[in-house]
C-alpha atoms as a PDB file:
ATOM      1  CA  UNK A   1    -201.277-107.079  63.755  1.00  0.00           C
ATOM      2  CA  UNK A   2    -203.254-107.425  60.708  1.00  0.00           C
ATOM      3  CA  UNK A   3    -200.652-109.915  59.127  1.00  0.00           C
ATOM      4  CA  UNK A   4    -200.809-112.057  62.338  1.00  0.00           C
ATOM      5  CA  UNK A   5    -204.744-112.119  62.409  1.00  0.00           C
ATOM      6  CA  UNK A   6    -204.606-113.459  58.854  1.00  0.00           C
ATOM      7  CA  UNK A   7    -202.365-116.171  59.697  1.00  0.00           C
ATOM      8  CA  UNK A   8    -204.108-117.155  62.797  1.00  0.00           C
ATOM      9  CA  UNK A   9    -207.346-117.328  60.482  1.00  0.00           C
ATOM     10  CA  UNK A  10    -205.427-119.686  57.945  1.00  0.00           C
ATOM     11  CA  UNK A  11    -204.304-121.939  60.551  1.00  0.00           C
ATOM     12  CA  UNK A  12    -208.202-121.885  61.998  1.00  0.00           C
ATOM     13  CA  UNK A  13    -209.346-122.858  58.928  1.00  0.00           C
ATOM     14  CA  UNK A  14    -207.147-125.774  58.873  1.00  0.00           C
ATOM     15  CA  UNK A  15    -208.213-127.282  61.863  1.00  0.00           C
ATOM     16  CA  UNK A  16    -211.720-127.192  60.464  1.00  0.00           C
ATOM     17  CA  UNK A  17    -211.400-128.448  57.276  1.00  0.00           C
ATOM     18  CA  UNK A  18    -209.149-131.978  56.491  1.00  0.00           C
ATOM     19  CA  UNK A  19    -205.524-129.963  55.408  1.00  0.00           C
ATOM     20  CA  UNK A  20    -202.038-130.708  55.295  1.00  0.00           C
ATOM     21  CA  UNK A  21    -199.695-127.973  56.411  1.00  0.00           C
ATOM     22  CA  UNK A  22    -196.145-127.965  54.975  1.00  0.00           C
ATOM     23  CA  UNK A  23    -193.924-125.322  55.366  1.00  0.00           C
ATOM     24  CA  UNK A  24    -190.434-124.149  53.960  1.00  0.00           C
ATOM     25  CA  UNK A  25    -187.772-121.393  54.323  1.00  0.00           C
ATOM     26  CA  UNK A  26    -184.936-120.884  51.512  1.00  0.00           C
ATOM     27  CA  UNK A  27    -182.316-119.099  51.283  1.00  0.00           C
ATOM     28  CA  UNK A  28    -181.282-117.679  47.878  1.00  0.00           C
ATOM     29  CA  UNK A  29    -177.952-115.547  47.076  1.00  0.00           C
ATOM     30  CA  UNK A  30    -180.301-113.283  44.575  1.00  0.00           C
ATOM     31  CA  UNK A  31    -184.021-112.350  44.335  1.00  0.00           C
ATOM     32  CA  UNK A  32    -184.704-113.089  40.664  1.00  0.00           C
ATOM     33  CA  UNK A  33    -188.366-112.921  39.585  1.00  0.00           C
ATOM     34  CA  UNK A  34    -189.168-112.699  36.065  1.00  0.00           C
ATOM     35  CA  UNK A  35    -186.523-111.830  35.051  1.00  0.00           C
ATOM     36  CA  UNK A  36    -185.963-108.503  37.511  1.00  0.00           C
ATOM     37  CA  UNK A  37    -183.169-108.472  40.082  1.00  0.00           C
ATOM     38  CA  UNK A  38    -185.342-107.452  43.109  1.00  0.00           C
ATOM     39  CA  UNK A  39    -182.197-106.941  45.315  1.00  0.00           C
ATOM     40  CA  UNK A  40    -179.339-105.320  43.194  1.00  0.00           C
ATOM     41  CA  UNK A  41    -176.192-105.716  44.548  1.00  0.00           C
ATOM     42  CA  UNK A  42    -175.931-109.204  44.889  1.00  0.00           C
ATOM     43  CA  UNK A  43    -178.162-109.082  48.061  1.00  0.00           C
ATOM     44  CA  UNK A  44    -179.112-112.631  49.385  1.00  0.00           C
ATOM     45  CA  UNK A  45    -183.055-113.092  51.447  1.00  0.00           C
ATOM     46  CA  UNK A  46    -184.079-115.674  53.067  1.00  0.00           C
ATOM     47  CA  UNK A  47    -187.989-116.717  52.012  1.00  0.00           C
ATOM     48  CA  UNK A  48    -190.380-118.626  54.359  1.00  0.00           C
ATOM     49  CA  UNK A  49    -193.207-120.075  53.118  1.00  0.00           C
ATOM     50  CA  UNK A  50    -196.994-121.471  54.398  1.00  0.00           C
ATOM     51  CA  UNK A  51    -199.072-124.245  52.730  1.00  0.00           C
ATOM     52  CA  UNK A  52    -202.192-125.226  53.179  1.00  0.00           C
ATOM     53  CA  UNK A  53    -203.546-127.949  50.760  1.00  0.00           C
ATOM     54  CA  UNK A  54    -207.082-128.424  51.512  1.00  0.00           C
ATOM     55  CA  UNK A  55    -207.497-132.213  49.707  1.00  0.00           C
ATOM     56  CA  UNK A  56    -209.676-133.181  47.264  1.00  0.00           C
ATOM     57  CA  UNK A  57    -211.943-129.955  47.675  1.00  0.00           C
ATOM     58  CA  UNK A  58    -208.743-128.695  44.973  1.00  0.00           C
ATOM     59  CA  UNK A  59    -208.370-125.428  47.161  1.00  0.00           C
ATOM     60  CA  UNK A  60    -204.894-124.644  48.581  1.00  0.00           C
ATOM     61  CA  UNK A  61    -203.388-121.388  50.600  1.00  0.00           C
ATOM     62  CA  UNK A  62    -200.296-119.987  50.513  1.00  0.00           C
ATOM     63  CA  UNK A  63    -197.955-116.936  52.130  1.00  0.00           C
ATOM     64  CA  UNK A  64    -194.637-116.599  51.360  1.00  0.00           C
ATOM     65  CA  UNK A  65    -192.160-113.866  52.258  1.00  0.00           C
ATOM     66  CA  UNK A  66    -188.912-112.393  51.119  1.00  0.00           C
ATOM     67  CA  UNK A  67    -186.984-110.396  52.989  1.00  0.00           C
ATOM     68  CA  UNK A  68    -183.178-109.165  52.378  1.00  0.00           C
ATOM     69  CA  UNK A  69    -180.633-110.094  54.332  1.00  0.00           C
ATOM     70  CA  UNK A  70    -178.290-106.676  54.442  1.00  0.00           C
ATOM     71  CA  UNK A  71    -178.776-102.863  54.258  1.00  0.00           C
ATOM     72  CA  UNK A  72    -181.791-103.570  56.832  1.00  0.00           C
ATOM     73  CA  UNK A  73    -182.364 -99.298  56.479  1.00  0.00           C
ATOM     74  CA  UNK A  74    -182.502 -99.102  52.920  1.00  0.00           C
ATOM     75  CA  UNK A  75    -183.909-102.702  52.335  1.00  0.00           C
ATOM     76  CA  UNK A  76    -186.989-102.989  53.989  1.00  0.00           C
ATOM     77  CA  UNK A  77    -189.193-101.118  51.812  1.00  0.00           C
ATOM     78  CA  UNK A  78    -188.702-104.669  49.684  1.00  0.00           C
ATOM     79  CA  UNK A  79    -189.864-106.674  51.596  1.00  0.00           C
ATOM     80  CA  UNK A  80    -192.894-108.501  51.075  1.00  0.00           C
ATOM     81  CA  UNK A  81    -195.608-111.213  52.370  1.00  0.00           C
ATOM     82  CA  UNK A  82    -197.602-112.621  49.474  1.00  0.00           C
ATOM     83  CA  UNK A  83    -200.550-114.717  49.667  1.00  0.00           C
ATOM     84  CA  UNK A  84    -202.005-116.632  47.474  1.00  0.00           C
ATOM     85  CA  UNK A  85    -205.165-118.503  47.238  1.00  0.00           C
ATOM     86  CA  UNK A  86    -205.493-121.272  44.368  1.00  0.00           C
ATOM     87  CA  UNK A  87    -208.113-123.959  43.349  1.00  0.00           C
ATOM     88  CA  UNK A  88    -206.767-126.934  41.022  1.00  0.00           C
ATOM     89  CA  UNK A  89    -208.730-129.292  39.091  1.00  0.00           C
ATOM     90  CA  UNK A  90    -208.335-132.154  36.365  1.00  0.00           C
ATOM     91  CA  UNK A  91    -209.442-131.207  32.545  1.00  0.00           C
ATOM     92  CA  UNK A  92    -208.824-134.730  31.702  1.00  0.00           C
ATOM     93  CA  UNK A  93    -206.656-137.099  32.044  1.00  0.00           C
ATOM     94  CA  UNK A  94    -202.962-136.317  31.848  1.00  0.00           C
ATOM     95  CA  UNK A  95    -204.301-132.788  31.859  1.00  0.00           C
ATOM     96  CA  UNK A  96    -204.383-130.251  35.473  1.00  0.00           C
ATOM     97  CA  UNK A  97    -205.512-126.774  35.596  1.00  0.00           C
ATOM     98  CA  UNK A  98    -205.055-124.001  38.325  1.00  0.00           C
ATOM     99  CA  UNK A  99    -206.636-120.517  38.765  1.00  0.00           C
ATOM    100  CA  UNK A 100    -206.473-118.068  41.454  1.00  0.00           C
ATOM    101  CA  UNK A 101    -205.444-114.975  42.714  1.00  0.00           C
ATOM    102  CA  UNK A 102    -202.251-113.583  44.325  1.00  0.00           C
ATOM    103  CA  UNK A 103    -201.850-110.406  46.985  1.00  0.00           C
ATOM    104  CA  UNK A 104    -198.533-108.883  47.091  1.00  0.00           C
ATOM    105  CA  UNK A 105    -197.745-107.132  50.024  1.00  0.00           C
ATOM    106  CA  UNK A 106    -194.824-104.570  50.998  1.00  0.00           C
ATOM    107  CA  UNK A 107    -196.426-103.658  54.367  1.00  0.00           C
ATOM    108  CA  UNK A 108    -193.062-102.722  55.670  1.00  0.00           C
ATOM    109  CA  UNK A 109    -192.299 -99.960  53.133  1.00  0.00           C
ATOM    110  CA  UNK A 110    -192.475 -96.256  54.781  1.00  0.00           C
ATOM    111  CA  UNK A 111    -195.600 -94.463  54.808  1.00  0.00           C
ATOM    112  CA  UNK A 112    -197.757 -97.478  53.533  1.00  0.00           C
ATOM    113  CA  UNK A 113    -200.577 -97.487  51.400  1.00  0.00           C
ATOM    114  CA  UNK A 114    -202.681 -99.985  49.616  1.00  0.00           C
ATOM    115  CA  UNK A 115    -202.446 -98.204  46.596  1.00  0.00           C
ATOM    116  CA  UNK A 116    -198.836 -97.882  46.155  1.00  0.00           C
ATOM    117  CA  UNK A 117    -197.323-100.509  47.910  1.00  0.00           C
ATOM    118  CA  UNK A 118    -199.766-103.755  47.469  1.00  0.00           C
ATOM    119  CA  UNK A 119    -201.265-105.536  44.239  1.00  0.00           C
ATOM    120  CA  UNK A 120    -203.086-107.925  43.210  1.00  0.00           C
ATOM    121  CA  UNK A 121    -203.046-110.744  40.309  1.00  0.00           C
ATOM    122  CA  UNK A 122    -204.917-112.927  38.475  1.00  0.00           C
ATOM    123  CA  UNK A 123    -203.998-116.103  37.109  1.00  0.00           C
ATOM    124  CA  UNK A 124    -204.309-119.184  35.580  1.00  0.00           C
ATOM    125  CA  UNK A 125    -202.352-122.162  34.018  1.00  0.00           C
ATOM    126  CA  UNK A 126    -202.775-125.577  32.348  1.00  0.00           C
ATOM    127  CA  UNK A 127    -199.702-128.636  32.936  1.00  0.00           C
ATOM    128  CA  UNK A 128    -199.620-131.606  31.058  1.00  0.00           C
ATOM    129  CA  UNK A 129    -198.578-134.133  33.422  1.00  0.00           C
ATOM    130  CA  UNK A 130    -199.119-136.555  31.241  1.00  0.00           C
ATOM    131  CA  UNK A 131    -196.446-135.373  28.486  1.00  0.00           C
ATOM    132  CA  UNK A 132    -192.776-135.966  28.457  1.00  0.00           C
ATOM    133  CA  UNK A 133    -191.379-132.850  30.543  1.00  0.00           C
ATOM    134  CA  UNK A 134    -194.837-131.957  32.382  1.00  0.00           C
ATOM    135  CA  UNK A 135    -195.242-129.071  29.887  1.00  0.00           C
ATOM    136  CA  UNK A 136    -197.052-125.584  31.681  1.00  0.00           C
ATOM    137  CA  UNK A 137    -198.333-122.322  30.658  1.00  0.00           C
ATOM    138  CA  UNK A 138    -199.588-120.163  32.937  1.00  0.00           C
ATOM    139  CA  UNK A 139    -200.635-116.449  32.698  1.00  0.00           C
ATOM    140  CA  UNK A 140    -200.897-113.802  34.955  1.00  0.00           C
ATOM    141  CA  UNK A 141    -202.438-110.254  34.828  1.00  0.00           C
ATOM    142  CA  UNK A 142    -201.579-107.863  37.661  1.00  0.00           C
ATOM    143  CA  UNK A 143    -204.364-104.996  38.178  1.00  0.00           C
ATOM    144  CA  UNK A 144    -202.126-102.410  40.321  1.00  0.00           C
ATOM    145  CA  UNK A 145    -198.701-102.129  40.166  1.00  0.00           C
ATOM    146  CA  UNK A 146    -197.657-104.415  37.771  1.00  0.00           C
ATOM    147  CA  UNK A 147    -200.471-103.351  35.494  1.00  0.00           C
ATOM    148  CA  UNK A 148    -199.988-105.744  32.883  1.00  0.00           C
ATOM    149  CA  UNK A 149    -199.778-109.490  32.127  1.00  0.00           C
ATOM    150  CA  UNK A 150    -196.880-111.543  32.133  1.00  0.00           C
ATOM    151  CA  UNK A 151    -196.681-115.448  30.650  1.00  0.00           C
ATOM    152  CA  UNK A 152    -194.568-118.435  31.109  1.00  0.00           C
ATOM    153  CA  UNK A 153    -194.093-121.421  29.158  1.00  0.00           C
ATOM    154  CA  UNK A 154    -191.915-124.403  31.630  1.00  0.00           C
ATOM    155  CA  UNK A 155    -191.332-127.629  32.024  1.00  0.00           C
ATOM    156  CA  UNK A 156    -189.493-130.054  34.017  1.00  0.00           C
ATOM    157  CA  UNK A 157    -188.030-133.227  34.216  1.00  0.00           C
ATOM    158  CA  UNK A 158    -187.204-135.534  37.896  1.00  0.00           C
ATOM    159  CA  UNK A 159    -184.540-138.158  38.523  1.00  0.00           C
ATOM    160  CA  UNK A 160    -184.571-140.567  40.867  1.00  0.00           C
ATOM    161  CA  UNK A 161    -181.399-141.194  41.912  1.00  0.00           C
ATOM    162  CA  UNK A 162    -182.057-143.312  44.660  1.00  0.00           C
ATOM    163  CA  UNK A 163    -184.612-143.314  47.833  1.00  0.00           C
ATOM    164  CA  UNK A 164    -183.346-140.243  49.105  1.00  0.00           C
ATOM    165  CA  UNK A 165    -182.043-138.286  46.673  1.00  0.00           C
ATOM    166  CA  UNK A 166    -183.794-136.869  43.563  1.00  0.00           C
ATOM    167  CA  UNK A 167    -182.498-133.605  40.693  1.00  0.00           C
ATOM    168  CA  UNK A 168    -185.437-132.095  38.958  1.00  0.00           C
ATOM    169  CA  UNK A 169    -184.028-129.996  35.774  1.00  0.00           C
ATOM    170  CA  UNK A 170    -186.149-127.514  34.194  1.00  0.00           C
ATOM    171  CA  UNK A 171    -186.665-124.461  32.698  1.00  0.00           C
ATOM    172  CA  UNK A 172    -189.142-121.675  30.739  1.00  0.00           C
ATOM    173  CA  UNK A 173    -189.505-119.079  28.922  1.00  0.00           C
ATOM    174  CA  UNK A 174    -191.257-115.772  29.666  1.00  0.00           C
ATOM    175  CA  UNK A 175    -193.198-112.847  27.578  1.00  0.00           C
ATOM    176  CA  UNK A 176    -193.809-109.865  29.315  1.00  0.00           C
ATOM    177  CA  UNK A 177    -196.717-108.158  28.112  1.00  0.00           C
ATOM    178  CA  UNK A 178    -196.193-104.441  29.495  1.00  0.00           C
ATOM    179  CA  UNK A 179    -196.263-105.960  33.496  1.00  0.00           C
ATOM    180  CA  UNK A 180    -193.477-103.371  34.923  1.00  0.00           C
ATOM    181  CA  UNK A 181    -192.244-101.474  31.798  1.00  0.00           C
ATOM    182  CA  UNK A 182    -193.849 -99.746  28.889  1.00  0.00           C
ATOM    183  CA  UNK A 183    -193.920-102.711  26.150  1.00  0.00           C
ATOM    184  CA  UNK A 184    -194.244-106.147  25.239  1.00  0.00           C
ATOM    185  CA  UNK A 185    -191.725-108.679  24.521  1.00  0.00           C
ATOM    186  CA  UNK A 186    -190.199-112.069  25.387  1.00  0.00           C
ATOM    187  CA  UNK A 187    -188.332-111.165  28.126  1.00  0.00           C
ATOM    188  CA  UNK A 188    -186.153-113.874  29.750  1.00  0.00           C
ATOM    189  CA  UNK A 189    -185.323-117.842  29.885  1.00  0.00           C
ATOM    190  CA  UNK A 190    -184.748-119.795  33.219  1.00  0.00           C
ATOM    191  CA  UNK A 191    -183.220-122.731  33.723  1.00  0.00           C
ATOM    192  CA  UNK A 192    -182.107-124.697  36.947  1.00  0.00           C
ATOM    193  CA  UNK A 193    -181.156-127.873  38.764  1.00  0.00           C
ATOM    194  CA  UNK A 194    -182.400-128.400  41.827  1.00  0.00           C
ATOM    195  CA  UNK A 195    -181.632-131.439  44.154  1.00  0.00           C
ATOM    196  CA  UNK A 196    -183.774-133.312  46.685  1.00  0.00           C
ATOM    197  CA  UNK A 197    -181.718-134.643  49.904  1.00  0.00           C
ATOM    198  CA  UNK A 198    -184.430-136.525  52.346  1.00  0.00           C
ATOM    199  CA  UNK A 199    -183.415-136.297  55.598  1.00  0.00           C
ATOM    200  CA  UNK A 200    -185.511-137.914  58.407  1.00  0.00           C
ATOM    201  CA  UNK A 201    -188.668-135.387  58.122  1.00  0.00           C
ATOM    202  CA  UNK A 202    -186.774-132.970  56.076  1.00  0.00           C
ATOM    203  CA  UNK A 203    -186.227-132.271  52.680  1.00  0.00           C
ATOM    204  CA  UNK A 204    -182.954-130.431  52.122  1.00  0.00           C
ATOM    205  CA  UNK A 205    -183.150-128.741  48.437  1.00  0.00           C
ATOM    206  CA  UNK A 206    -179.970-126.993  47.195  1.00  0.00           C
ATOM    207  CA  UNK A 207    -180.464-125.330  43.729  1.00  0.00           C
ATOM    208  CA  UNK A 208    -178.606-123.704  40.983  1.00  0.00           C
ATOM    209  CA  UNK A 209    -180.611-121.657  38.962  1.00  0.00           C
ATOM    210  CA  UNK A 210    -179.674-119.139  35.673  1.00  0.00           C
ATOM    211  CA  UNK A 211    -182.011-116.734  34.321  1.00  0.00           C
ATOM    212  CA  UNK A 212    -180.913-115.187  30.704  1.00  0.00           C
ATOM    213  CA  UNK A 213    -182.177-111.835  29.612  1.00  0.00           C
ATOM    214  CA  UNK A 214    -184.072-111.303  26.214  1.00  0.00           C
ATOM    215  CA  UNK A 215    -185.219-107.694  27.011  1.00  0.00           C
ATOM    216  CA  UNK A 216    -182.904-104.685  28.349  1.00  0.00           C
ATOM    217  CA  UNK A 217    -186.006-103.449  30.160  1.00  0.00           C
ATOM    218  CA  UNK A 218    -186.327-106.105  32.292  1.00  0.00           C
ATOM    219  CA  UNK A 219    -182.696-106.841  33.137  1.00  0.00           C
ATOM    220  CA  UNK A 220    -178.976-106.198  31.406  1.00  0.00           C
ATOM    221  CA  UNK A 221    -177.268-109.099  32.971  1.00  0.00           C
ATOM    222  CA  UNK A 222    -177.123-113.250  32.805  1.00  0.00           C
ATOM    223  CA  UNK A 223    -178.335-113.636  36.507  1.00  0.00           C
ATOM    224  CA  UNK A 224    -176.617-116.724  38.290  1.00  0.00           C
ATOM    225  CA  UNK A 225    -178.230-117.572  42.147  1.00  0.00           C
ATOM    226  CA  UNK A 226    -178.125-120.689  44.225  1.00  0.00           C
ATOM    227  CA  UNK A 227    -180.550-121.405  46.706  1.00  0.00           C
ATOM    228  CA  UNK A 228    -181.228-123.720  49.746  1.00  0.00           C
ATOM    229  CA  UNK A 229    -184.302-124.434  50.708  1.00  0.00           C
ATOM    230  CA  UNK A 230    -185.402-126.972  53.761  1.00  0.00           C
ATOM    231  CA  UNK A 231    -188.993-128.108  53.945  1.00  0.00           C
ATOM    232  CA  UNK A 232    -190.879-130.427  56.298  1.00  0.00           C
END
């Protein structure tokens, strides 16, 4: 009930303030996030996702979901509904910056409690959209579960191939600084390809993406997933 309050209330504020609402849902063959496999044995989960950009006041909302997509019984303690609330600015020109805070939520996990099955982050990055490959560090500290800090250095590059189709390639590479295990290390490289099909009012997006271990901690294996992801 709570969840669908909250949603209701992000919608509400829409209509009062001038927003656009997008929305997505993508389905992905693995649930790799830094580096962790989320859903061991090679588990797909489909992911929905809620924007609302809120203009040129720089404020945007977001919830996204995963949720697994077999061994329902075992799975569901994995689940989760994230929201995010983020406020983006320009440092200069060529030169964007983002902070804001993230809620991660496993309110379907047995015997729930804020303590042990929610968290909440911190975080903040600078792009430079004005460099070859959009270069962007971000950093993120997580007070609860995570109880650490975890940063990314990406970038990405987009073809045009022609009106409707486009392939952004792109990459980074992560140190984990204690966020889920007990030390502090680079701990994996991502890469992908990711292709945008327009169609009509749609946006088809199939991607392959490959995410290389550097620390045993976080993950043993060279994770391989492909996604498909449909936005209006």
């Amino acid at each position: 009930m709570k969840k669908i309050v909250a949603l209701l209330l992000l919608c509400l504020a829409a209509e009062v303030l001038p927003a656009v609402i997008s929305g997505q849902i993508e389905l992905v063959s693995r649930f790799v996030w830094r580096g962790f496999d989320l859903l061991p044995d090679n588990i797909a989960a489909v992911q929905p996702g809620l924007s609302i950009d809120f203009g040129d006041s720089g404020f945007v909302l977001d919830v996204w979901g995963s949720f697994a997509l077999a061994d329902r019984g075992v799975r569901m303690d994995t689940d989760e509904i994230d929201l995010t609330v983020a406020y983006a600015w320009t440092i200069a020109p060529g030169w964007e910056a983002t902070a804001g805070l993230i809620g991660y939520g496993y309110g379907f996990a047995r015997d729930f409690s804020i303590r042990d099955d929610a968290s909440l982050e911190v975080f903040a990055a600078v792009a430079g959209t004005g460099l070859p490959l959009s270069p962007t560090l971000s950093v993120y500290y997580d007070f609860n579960l995570g109880n650490g800090f975890y940063v990314s250095l990406g970038g990405s590059h987009e073809f045009e191939l022609n009106e409707t189709v486009k392939v952004e390639l792109g990459g980074l590479i992560g140190f984990n600084g204690g966020q889920y295990i007990e030390r502090s290390a680079f701990s994996n490289v991502d890469i992908y390809m990711r292709m945008g099909l327009a169609v009509g009012k749609l946006t088809l997006t199939p991607s392959l993406n490959v995410m290389v271990p550097l620390l045993d901690e976080v993950n043993e294996d060279t994770e391989i997933w492909f996604g498909l992801a449909v936005a209006l």
